[in-house]
N, C-alpha and C. Protein backbone atom coordinates (compact mmCIF):
# COMPACT_ATOMS: atom_id res chain seq x y z
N UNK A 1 1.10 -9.29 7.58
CA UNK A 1 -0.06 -8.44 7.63
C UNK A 1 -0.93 -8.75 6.41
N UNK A 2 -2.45 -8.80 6.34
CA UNK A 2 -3.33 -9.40 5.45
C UNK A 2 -3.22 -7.81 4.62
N UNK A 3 -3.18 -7.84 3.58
CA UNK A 3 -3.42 -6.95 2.13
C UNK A 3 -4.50 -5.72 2.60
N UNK A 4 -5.63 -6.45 2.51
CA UNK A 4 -6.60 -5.64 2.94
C UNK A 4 -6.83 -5.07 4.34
N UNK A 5 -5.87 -5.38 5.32
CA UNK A 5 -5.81 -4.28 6.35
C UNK A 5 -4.66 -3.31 6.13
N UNK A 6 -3.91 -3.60 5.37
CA UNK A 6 -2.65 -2.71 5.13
C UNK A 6 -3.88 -1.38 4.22
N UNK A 7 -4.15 -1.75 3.16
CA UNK A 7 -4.61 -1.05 2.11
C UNK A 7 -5.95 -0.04 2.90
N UNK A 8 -6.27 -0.64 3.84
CA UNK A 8 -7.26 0.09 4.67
C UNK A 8 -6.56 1.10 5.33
N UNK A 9 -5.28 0.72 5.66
CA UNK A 9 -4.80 1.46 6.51
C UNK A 9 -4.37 2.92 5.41
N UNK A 10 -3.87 2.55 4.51
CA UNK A 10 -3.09 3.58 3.33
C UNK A 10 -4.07 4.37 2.89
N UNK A 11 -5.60 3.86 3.09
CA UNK A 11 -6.52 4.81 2.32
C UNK A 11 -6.92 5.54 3.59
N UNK A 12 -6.89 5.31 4.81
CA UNK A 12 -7.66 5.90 5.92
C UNK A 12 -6.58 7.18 6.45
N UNK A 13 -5.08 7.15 5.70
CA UNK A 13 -4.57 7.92 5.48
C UNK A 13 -4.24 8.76 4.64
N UNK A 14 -5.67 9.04 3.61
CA UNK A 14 -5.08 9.73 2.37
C UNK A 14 -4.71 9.04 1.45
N UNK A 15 -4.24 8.05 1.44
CA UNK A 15 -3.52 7.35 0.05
C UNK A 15 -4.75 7.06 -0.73
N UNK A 16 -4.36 7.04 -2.53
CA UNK A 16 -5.68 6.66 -3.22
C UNK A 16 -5.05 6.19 -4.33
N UNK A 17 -5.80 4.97 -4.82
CA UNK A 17 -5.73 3.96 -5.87
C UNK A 17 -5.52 4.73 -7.06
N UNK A 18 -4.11 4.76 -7.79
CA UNK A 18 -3.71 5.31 -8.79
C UNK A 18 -4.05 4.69 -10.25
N UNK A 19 -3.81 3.09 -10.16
CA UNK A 19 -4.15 2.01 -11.11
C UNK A 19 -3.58 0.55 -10.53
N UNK A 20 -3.91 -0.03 -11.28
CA UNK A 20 -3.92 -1.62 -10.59
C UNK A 20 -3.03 -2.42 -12.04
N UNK A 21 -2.07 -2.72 -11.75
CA UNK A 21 -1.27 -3.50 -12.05
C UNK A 21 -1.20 -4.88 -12.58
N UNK A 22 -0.64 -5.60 -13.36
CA UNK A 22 -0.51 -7.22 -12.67
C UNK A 22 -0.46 -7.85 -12.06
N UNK A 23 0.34 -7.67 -11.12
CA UNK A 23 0.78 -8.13 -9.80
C UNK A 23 1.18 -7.35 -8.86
N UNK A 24 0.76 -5.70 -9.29
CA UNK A 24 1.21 -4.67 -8.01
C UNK A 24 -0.16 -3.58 -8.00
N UNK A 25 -1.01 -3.03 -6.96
CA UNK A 25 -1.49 -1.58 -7.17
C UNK A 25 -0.97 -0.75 -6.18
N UNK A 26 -1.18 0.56 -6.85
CA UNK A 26 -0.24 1.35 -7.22
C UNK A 26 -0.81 2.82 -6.28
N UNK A 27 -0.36 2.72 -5.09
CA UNK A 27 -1.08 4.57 -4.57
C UNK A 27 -0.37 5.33 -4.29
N UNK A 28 -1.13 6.25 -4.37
CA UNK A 28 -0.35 7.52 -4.57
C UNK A 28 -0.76 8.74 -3.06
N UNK A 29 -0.25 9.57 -2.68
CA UNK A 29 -0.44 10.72 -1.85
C UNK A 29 0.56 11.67 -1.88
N UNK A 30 -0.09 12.79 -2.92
CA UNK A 30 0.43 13.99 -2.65
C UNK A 30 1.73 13.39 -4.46
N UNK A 31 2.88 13.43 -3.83
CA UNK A 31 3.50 13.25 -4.50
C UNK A 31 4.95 12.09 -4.50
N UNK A 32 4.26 11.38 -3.71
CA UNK A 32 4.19 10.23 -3.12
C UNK A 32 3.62 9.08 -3.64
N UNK A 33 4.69 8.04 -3.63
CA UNK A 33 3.74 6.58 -4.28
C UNK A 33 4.45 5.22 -3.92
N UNK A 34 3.89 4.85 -3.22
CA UNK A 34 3.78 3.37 -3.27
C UNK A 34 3.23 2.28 -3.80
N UNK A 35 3.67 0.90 -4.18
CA UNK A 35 3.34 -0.06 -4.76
C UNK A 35 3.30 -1.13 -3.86
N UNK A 36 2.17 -1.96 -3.98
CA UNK A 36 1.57 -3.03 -2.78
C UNK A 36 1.26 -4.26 -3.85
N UNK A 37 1.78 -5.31 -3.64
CA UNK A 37 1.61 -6.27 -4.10
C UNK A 37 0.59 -7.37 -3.61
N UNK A 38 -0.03 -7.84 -4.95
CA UNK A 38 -0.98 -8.62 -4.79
C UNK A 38 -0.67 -9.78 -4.70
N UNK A 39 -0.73 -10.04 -2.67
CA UNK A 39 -0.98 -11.10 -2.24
C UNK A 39 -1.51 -11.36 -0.87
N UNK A 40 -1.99 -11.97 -0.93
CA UNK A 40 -3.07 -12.28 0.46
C UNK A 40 -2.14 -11.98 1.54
N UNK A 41 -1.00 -12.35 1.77
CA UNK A 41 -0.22 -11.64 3.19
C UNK A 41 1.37 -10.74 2.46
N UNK A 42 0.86 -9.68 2.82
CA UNK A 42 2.65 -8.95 2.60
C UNK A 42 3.34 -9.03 3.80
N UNK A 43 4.69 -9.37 3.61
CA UNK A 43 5.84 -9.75 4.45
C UNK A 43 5.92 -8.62 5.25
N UNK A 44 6.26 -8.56 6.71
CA UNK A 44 6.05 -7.77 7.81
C UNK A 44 6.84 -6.60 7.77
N UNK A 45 7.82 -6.55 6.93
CA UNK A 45 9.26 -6.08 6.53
C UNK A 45 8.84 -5.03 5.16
N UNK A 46 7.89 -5.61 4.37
CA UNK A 46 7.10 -4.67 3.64
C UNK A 46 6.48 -3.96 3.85
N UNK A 47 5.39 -4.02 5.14
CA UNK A 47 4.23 -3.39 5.06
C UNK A 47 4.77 -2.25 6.39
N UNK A 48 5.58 -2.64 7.18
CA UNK A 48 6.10 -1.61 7.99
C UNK A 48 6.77 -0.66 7.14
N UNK A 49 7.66 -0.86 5.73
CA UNK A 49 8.31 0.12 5.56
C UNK A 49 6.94 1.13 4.85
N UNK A 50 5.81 0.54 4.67
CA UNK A 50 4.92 1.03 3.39
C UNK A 50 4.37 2.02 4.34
N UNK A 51 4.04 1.48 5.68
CA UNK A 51 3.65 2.24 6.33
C UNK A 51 4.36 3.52 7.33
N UNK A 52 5.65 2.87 7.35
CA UNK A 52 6.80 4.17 7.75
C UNK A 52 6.56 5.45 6.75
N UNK A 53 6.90 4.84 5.21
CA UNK A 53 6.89 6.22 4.28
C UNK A 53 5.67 6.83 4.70
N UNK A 54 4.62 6.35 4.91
CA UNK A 54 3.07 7.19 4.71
C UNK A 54 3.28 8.32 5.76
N UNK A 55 3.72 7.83 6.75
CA UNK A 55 3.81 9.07 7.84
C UNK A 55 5.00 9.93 8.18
């Protein structure tokens, strides 16, 4: 999955840019947080679990 449709997806659910990292940014919801790494495709296995927690 490309970065920027994941991250679209996390903000169109509430999630919001906490701070930006080296190589990770960092969102948050509620009391809740995930970390998304900066790279043009996250592994399918990542972005499903990123997107399991959100909901």
């Amino acid at each position: 999955m490309k970065r920027k449709d994941l991250i679209k997806l996390l903000e169109k659910n509430g999630w919001e840019l906490v701070r930006n990292g080296a190589q990770h940014d960092v969102y948050r919801k509620g009391k809740d947080q995930e970390t998304i790494p900066r790279h043009s495709e996250i592994p399918e296995i990542l972005a499903k679990k990123s997107l399991k927690d959100e909901i």
